[in-house]
PDB file of N, CA and C in Angstrom:
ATOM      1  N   UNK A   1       0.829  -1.180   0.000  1.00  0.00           N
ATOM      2  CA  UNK A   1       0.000   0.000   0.000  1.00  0.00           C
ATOM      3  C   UNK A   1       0.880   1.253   0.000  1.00  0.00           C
ATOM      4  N   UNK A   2       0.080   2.341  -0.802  1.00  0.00           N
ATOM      5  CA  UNK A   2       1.110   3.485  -0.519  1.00  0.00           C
ATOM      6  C   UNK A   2       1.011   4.412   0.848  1.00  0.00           C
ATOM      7  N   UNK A   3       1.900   5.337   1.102  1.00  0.00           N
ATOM      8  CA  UNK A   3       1.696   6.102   2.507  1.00  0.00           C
ATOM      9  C   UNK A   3      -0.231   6.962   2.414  1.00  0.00           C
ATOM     10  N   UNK A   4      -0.680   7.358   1.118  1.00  0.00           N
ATOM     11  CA  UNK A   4      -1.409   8.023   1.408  1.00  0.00           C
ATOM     12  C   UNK A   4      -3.030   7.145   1.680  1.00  0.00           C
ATOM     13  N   UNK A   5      -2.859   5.651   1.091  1.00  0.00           N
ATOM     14  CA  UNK A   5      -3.732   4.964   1.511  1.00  0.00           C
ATOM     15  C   UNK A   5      -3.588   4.401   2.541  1.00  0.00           C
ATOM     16  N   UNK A   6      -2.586   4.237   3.660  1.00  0.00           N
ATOM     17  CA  UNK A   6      -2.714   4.168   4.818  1.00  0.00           C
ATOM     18  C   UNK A   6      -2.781   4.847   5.479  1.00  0.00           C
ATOM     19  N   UNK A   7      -2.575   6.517   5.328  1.00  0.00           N
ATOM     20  CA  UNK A   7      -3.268   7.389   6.466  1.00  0.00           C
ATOM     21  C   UNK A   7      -4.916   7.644   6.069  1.00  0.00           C
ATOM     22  N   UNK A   8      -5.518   6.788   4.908  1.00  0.00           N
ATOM     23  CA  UNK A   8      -6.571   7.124   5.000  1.00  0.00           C
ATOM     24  C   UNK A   8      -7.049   5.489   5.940  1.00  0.00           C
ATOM     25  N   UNK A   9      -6.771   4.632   5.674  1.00  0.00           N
ATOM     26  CA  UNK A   9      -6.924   3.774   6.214  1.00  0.00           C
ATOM     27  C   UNK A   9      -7.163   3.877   7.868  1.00  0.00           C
ATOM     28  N   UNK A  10      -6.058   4.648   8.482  1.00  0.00           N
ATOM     29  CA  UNK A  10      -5.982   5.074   9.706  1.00  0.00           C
ATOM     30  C   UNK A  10      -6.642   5.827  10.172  1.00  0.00           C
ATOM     31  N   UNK A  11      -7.094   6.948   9.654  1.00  0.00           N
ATOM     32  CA  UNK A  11      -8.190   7.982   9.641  1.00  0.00           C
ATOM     33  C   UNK A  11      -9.730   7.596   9.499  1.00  0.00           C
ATOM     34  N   UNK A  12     -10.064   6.410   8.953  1.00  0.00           N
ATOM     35  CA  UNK A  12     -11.177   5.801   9.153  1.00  0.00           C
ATOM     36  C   UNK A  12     -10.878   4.854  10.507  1.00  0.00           C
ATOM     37  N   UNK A  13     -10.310   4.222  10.570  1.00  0.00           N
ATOM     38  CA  UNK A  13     -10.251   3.735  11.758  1.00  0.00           C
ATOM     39  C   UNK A  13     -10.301   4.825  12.887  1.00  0.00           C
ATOM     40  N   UNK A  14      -9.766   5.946  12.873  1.00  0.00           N
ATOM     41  CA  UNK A  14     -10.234   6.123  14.138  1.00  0.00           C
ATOM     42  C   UNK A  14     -11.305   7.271  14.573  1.00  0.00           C
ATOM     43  N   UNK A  15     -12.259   7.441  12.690  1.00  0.00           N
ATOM     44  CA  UNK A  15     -13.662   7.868  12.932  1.00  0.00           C
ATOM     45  C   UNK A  15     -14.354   6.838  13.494  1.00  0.00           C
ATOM     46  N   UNK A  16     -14.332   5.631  12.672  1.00  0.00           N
ATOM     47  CA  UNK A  16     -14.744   4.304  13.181  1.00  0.00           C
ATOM     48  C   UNK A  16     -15.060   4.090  14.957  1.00  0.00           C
ATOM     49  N   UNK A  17     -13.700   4.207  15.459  1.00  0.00           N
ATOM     50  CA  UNK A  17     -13.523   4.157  16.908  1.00  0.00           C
ATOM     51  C   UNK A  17     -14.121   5.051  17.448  1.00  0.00           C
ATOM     52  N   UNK A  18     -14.344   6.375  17.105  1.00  0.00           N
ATOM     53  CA  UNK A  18     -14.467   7.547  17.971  1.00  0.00           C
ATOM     54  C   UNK A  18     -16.027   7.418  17.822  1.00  0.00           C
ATOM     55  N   UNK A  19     -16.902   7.154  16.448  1.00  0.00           N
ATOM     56  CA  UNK A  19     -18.017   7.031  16.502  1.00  0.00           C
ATOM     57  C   UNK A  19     -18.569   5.681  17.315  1.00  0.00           C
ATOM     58  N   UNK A  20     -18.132   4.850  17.371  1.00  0.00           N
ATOM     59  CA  UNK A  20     -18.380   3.582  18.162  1.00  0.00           C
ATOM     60  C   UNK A  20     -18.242   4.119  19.953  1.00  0.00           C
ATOM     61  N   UNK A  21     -17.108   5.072  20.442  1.00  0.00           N
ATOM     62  CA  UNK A  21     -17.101   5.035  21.531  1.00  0.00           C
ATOM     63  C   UNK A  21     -18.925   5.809  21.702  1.00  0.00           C
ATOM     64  N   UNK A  22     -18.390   6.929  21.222  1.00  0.00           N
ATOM     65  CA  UNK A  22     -19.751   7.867  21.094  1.00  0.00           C
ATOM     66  C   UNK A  22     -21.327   7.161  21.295  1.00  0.00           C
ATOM     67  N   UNK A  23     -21.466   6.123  20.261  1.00  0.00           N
ATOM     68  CA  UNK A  23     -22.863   5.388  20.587  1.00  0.00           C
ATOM     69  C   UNK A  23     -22.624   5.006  21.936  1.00  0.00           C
ATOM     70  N   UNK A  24     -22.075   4.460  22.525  1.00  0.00           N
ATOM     71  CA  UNK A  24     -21.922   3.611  23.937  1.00  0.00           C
ATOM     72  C   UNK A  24     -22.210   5.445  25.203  1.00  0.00           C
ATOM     73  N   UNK A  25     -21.869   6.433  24.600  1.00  0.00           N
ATOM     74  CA  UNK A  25     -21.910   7.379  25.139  1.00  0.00           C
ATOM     75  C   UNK A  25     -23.371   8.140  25.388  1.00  0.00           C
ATOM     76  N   UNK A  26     -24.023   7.796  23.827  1.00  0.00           N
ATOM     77  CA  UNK A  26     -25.260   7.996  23.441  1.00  0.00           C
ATOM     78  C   UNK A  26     -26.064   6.920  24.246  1.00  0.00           C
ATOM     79  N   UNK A  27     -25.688   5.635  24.331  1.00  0.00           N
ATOM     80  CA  UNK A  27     -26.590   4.815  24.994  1.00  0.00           C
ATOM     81  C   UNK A  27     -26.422   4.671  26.460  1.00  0.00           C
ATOM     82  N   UNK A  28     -25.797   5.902  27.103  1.00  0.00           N
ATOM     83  CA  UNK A  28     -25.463   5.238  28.975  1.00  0.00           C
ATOM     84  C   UNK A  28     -26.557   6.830  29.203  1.00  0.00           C
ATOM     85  N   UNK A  29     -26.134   7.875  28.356  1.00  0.00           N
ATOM     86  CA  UNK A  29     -26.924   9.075  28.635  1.00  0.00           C
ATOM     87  C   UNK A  29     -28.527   9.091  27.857  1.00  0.00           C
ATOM     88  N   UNK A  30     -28.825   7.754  27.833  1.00  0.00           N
ATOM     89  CA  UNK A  30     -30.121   7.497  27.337  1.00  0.00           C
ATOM     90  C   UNK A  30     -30.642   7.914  25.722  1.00  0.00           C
ATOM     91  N   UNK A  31     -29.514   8.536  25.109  1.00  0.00           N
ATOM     92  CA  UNK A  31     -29.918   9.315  24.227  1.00  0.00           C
ATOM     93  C   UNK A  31     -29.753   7.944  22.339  1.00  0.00           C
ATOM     94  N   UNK A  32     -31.003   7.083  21.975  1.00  0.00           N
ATOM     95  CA  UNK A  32     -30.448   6.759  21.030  1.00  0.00           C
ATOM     96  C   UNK A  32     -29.992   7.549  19.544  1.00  0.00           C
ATOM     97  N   UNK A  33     -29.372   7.388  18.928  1.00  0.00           N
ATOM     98  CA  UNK A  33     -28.561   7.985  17.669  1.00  0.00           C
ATOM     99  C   UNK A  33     -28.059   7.171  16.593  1.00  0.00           C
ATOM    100  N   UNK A  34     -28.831   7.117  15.894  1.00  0.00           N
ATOM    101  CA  UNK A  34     -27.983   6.313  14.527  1.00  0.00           C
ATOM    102  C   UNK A  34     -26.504   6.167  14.658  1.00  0.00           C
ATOM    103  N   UNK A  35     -26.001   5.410  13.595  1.00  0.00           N
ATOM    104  CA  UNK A  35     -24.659   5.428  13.444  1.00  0.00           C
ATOM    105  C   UNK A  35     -24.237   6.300  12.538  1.00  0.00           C
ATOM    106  N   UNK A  36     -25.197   6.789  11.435  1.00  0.00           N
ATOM    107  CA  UNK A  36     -24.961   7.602  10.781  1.00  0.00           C
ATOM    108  C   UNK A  36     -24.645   9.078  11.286  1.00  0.00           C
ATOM    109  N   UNK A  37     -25.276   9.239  12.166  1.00  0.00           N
ATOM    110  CA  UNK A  37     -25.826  10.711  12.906  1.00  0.00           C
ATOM    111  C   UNK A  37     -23.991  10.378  13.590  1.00  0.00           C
ATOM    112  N   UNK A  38     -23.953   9.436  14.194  1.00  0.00           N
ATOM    113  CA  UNK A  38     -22.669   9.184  14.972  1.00  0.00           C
ATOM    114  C   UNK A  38     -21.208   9.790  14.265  1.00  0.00           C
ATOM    115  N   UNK A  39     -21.278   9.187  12.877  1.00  0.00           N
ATOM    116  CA  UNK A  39     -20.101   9.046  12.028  1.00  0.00           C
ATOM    117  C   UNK A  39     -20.020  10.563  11.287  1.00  0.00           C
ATOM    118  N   UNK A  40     -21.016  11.088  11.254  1.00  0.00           N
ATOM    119  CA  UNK A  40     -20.963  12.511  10.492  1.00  0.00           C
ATOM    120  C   UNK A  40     -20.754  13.751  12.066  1.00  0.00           C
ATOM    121  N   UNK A  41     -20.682  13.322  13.121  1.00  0.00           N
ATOM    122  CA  UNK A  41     -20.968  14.212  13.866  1.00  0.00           C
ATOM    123  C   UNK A  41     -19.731  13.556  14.373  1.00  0.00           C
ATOM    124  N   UNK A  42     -18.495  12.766  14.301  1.00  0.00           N
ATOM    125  CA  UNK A  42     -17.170  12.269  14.412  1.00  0.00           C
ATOM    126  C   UNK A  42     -16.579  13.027  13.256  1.00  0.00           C
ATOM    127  N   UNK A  43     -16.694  13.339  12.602  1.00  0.00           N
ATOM    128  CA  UNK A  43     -16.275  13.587  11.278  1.00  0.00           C
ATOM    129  C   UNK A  43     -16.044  15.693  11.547  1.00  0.00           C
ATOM    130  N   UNK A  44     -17.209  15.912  11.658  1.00  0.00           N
ATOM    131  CA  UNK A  44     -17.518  17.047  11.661  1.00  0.00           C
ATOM    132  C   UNK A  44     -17.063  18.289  13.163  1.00  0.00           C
ATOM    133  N   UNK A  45     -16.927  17.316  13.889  1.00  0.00           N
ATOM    134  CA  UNK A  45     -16.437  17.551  15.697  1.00  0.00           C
ATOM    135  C   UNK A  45     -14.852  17.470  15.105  1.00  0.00           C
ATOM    136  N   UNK A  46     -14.665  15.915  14.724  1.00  0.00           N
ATOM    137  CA  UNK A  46     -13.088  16.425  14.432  1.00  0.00           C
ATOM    138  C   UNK A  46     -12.581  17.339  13.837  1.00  0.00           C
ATOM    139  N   UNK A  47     -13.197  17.827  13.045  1.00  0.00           N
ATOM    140  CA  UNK A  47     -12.087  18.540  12.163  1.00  0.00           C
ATOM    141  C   UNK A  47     -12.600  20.164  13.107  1.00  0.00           C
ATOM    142  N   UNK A  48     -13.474  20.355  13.799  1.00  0.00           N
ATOM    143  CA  UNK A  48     -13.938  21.665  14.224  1.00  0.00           C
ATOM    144  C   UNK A  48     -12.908  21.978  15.515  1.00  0.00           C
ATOM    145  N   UNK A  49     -13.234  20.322  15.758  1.00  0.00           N
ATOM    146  CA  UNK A  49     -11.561  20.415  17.528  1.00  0.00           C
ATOM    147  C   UNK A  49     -10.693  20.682  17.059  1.00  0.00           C
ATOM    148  N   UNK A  50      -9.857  20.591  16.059  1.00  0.00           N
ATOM    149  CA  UNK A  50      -8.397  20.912  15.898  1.00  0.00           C
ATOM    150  C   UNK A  50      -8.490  22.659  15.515  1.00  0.00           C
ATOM    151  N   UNK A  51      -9.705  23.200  14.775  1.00  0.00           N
ATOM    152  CA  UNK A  51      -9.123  24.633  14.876  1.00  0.00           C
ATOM    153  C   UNK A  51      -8.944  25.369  16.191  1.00  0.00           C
ATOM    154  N   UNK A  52      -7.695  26.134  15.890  1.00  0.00           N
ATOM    155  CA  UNK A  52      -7.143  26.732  17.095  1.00  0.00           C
ATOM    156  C   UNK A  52      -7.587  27.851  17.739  1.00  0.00           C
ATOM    157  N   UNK A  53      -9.154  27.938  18.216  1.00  0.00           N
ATOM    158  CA  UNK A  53      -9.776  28.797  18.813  1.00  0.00           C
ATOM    159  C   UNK A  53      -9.926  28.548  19.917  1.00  0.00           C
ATOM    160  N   UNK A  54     -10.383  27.197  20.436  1.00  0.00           N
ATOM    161  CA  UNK A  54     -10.061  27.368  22.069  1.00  0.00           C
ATOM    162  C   UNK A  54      -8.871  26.183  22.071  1.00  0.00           C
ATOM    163  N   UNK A  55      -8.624  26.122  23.829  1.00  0.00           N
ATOM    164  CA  UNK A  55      -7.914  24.812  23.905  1.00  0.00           C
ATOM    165  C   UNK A  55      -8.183  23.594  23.609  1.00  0.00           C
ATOM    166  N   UNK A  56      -7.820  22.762  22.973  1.00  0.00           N
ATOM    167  CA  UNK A  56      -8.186  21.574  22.397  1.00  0.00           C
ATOM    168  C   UNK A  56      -9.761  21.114  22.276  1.00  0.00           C
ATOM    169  N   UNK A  57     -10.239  22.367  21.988  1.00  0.00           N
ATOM    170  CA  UNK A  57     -12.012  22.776  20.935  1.00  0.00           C
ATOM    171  C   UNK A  57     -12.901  22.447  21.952  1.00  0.00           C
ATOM    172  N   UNK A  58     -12.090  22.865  23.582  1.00  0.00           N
ATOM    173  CA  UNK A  58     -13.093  22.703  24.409  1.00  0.00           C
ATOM    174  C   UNK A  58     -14.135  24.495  24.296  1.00  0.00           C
ATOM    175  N   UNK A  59     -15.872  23.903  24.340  1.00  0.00           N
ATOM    176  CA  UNK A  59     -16.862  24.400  24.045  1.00  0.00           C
ATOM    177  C   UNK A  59     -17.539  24.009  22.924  1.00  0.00           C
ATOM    178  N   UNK A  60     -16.501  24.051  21.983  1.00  0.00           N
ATOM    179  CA  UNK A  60     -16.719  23.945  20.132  1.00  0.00           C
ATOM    180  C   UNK A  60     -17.353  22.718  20.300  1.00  0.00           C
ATOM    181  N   UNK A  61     -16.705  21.477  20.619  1.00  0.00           N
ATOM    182  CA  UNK A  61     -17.053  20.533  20.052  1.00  0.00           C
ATOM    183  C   UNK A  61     -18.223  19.911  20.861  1.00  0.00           C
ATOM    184  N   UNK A  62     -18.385  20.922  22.421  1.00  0.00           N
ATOM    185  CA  UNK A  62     -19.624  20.469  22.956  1.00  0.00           C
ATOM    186  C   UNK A  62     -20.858  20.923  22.440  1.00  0.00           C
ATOM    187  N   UNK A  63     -20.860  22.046  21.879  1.00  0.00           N
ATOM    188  CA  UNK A  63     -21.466  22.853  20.971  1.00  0.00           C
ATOM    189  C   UNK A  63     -22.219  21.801  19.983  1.00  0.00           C
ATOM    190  N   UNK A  64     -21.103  21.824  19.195  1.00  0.00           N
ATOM    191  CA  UNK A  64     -21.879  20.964  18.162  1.00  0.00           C
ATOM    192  C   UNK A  64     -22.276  19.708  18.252  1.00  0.00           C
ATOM    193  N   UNK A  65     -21.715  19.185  18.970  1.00  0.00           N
ATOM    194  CA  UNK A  65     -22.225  17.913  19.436  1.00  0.00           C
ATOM    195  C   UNK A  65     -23.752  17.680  20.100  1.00  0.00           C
ATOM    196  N   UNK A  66     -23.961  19.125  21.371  1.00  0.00           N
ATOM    197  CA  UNK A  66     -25.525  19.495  21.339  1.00  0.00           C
ATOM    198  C   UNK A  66     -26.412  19.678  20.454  1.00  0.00           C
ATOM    199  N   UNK A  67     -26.429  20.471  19.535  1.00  0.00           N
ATOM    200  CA  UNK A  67     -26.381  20.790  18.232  1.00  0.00           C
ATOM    201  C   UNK A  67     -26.760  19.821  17.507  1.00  0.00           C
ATOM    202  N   UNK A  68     -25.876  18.940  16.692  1.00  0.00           N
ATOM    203  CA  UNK A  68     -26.016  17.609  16.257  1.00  0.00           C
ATOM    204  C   UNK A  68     -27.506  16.668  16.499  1.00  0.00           C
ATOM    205  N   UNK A  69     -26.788  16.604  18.007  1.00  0.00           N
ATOM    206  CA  UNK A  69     -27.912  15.869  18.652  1.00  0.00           C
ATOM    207  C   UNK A  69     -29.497  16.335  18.691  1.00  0.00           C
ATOM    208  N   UNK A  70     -29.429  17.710  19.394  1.00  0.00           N
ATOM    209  CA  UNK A  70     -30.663  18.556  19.168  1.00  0.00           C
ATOM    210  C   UNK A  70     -31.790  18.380  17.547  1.00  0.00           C
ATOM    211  N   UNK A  71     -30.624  18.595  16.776  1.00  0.00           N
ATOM    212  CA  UNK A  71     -31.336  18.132  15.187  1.00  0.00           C
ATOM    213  C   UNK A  71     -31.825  16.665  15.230  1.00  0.00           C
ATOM    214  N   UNK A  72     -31.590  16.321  16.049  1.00  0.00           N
ATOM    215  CA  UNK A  72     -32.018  14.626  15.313  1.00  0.00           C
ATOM    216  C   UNK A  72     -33.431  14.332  16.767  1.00  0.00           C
ATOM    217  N   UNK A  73     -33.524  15.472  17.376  1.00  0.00           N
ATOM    218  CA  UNK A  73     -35.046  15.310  18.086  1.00  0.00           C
ATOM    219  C   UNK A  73     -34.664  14.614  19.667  1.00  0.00           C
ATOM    220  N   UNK A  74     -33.021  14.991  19.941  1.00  0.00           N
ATOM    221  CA  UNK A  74     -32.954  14.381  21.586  1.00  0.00           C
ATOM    222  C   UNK A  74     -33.386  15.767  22.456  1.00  0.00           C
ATOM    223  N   UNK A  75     -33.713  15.615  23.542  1.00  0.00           N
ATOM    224  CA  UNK A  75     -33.974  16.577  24.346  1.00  0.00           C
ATOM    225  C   UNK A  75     -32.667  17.654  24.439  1.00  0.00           C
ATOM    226  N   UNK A  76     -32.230  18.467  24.912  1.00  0.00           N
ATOM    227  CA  UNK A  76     -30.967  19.286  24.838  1.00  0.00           C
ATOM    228  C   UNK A  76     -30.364  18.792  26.235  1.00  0.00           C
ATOM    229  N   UNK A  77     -31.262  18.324  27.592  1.00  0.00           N
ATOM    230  CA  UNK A  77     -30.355  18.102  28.211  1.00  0.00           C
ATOM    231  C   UNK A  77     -29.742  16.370  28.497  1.00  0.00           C
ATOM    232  N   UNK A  78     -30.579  15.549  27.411  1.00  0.00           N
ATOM    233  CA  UNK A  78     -29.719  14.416  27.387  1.00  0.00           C
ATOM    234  C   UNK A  78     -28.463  14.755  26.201  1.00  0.00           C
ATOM    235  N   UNK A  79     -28.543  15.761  25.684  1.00  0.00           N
ATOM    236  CA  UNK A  79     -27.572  15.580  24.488  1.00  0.00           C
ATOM    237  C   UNK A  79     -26.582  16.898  25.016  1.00  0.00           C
ATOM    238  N   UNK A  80     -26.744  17.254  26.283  1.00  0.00           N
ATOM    239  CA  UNK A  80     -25.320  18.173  26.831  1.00  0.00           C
ATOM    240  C   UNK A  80     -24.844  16.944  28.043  1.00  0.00           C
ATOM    241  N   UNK A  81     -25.495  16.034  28.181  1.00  0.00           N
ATOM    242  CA  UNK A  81     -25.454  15.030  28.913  1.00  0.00           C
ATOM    243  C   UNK A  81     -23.831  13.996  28.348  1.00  0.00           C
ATOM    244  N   UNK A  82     -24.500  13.533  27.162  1.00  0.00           N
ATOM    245  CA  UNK A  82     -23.931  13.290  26.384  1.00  0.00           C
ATOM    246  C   UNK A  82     -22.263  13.493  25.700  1.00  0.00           C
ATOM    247  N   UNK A  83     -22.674  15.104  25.349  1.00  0.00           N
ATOM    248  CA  UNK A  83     -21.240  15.886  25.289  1.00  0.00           C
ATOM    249  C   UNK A  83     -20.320  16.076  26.626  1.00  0.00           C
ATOM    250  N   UNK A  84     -21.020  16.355  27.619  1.00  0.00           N
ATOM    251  CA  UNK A  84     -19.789  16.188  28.909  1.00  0.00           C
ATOM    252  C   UNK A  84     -19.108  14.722  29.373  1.00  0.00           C
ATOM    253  N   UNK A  85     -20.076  13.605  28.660  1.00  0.00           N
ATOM    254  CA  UNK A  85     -19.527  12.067  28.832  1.00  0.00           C
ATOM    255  C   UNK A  85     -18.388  12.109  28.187  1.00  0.00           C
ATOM    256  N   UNK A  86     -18.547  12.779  26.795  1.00  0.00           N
ATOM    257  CA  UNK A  86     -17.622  12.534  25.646  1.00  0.00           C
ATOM    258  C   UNK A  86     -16.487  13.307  26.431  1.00  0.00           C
ATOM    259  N   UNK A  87     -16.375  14.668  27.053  1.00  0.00           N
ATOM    260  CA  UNK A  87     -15.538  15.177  27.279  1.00  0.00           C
ATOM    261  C   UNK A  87     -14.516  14.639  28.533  1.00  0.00           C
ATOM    262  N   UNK A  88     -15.788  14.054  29.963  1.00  0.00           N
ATOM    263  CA  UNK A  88     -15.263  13.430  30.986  1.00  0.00           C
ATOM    264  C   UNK A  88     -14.234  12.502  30.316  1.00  0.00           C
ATOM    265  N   UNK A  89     -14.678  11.743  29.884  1.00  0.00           N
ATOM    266  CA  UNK A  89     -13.591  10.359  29.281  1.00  0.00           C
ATOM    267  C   UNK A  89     -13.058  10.623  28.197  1.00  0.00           C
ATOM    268  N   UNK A  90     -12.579  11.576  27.544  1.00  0.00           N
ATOM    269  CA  UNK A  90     -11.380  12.035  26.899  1.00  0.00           C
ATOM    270  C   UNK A  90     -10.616  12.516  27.695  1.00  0.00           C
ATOM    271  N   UNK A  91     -10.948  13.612  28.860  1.00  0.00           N
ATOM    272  CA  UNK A  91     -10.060  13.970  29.650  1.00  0.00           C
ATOM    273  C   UNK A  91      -9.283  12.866  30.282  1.00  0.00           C
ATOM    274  N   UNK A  92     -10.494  11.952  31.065  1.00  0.00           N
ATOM    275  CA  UNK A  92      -9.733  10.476  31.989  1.00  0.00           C
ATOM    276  C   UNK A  92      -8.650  10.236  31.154  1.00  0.00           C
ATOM    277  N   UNK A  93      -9.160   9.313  29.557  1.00  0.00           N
ATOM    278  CA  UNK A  93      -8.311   8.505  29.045  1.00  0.00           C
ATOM    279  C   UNK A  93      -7.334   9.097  28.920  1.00  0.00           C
ATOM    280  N   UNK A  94      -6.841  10.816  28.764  1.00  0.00           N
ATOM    281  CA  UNK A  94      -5.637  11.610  28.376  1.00  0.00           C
ATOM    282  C   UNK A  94      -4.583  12.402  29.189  1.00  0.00           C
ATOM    283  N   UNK A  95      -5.130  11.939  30.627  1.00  0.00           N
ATOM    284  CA  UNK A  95      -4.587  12.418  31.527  1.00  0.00           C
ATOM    285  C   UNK A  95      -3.480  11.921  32.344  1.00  0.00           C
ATOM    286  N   UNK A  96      -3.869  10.821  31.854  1.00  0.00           N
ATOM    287  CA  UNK A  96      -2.007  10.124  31.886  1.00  0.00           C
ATOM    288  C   UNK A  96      -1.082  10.257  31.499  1.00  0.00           C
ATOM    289  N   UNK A  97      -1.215  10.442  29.870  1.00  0.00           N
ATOM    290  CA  UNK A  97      -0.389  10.405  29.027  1.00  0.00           C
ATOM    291  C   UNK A  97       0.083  12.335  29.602  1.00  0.00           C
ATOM    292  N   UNK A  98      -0.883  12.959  29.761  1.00  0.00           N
ATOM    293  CA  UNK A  98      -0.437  14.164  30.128  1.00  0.00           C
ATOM    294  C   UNK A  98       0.251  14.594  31.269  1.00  0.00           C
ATOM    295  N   UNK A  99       0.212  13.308  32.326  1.00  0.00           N
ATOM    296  CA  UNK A  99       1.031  13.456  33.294  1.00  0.00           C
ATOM    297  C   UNK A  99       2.425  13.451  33.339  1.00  0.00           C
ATOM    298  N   UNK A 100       2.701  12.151  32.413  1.00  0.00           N
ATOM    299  CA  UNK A 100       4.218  11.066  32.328  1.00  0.00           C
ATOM    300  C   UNK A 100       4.537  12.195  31.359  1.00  0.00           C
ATOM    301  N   UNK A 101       4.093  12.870  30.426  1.00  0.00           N
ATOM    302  CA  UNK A 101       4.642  13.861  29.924  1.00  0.00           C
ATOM    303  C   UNK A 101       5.134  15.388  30.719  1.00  0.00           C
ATOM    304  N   UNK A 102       4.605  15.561  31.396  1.00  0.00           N
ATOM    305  CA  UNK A 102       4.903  16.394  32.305  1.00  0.00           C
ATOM    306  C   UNK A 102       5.933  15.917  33.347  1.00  0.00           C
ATOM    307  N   UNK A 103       6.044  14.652  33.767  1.00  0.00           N
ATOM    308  CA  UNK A 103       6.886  14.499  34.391  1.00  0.00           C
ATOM    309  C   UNK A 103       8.519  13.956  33.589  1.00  0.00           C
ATOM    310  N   UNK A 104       8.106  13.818  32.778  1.00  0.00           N
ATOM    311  CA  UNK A 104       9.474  13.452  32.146  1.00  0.00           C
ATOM    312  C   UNK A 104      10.238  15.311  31.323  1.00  0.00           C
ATOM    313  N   UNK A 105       9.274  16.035  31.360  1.00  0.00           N
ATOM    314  CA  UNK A 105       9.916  17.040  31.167  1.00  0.00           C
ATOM    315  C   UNK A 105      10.821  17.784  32.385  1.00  0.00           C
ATOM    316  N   UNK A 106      10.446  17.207  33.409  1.00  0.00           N
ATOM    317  CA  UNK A 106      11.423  17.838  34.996  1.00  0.00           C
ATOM    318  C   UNK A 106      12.641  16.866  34.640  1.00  0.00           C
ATOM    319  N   UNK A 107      12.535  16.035  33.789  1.00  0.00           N
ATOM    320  CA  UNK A 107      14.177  15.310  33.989  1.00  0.00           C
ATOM    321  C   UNK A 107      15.544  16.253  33.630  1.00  0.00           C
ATOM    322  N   UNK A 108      16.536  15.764  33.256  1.00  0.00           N
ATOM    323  CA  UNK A 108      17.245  16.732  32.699  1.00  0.00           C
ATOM    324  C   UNK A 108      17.344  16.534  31.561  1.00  0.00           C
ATOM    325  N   UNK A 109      18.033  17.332  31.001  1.00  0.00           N
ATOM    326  CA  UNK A 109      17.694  17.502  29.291  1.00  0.00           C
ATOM    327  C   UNK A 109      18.386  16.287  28.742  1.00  0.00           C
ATOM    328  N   UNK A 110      17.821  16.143  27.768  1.00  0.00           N
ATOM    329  CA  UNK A 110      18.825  14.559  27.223  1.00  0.00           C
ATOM    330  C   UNK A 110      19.616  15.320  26.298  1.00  0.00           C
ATOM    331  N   UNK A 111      21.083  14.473  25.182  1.00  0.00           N
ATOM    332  CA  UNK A 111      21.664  15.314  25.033  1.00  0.00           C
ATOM    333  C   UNK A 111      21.118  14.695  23.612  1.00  0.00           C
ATOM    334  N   UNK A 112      21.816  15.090  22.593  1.00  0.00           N
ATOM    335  CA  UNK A 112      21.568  14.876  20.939  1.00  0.00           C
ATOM    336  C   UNK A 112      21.838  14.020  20.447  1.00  0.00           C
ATOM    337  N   UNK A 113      21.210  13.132  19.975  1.00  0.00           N
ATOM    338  CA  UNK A 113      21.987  11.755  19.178  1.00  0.00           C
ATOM    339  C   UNK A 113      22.783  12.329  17.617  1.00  0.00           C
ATOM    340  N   UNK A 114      23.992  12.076  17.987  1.00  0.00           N
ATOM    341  CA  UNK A 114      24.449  12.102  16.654  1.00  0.00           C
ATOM    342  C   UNK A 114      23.976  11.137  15.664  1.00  0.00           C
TER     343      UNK A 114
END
């Protein structure tokens, strides 16, 4: 395969994933949602989180994610319900990795590999 069909490859995989976590998110906050509604609102959240208006598109992507949801006839407060699940457990799952990163920056500097 070439490089550009495996970053698409990869890039579906992890709409794939992100919309799959999402239903399980949709179904604990009572709220059901197609998969379709799922995969276009993965699609559309991602690319809105990476612009650099807030910190890592916190508001934005709760926004639209209410939003989203709101259009497809959920109540607004199962579908802000919803968006703070998505946000709680992105934070959990990333807060490790944000720790050991933080702590490995107090080490001392490493030096340059020739």
């Amino acid at each position: 395969w070439s490089v550009s069909a495996w970053c698409l490859f990869f890039s579906m995989l992890c709409v794939f994933s992100v919309a799959g976590a999402w239903q399980i998110y949709y179904r604990v906050a009572d709220a059901p949602v197609s998969w379709g509604v799922s995969f276009y609102a993965a699609t559309l959240i991602g690319i809105l989180g990476i612009l650099p208006i807030t910190l890592n598109g916190i508001g934005i992507v709760e926004l639209c994610q209410v939003t989203i949801l709101s259009w497809q006839g959920l109540p607004v407060e199962k579908a802000i319900l919803a968006a703070f699940l998505t946000r709680i457990m992105l934070v959990i799952l990333t807060l490790p990795g944000g720790l050991l990163y933080l702590l490995d920056s107090f080490k001392a500097p490493r030096e340059a590999i020739d």
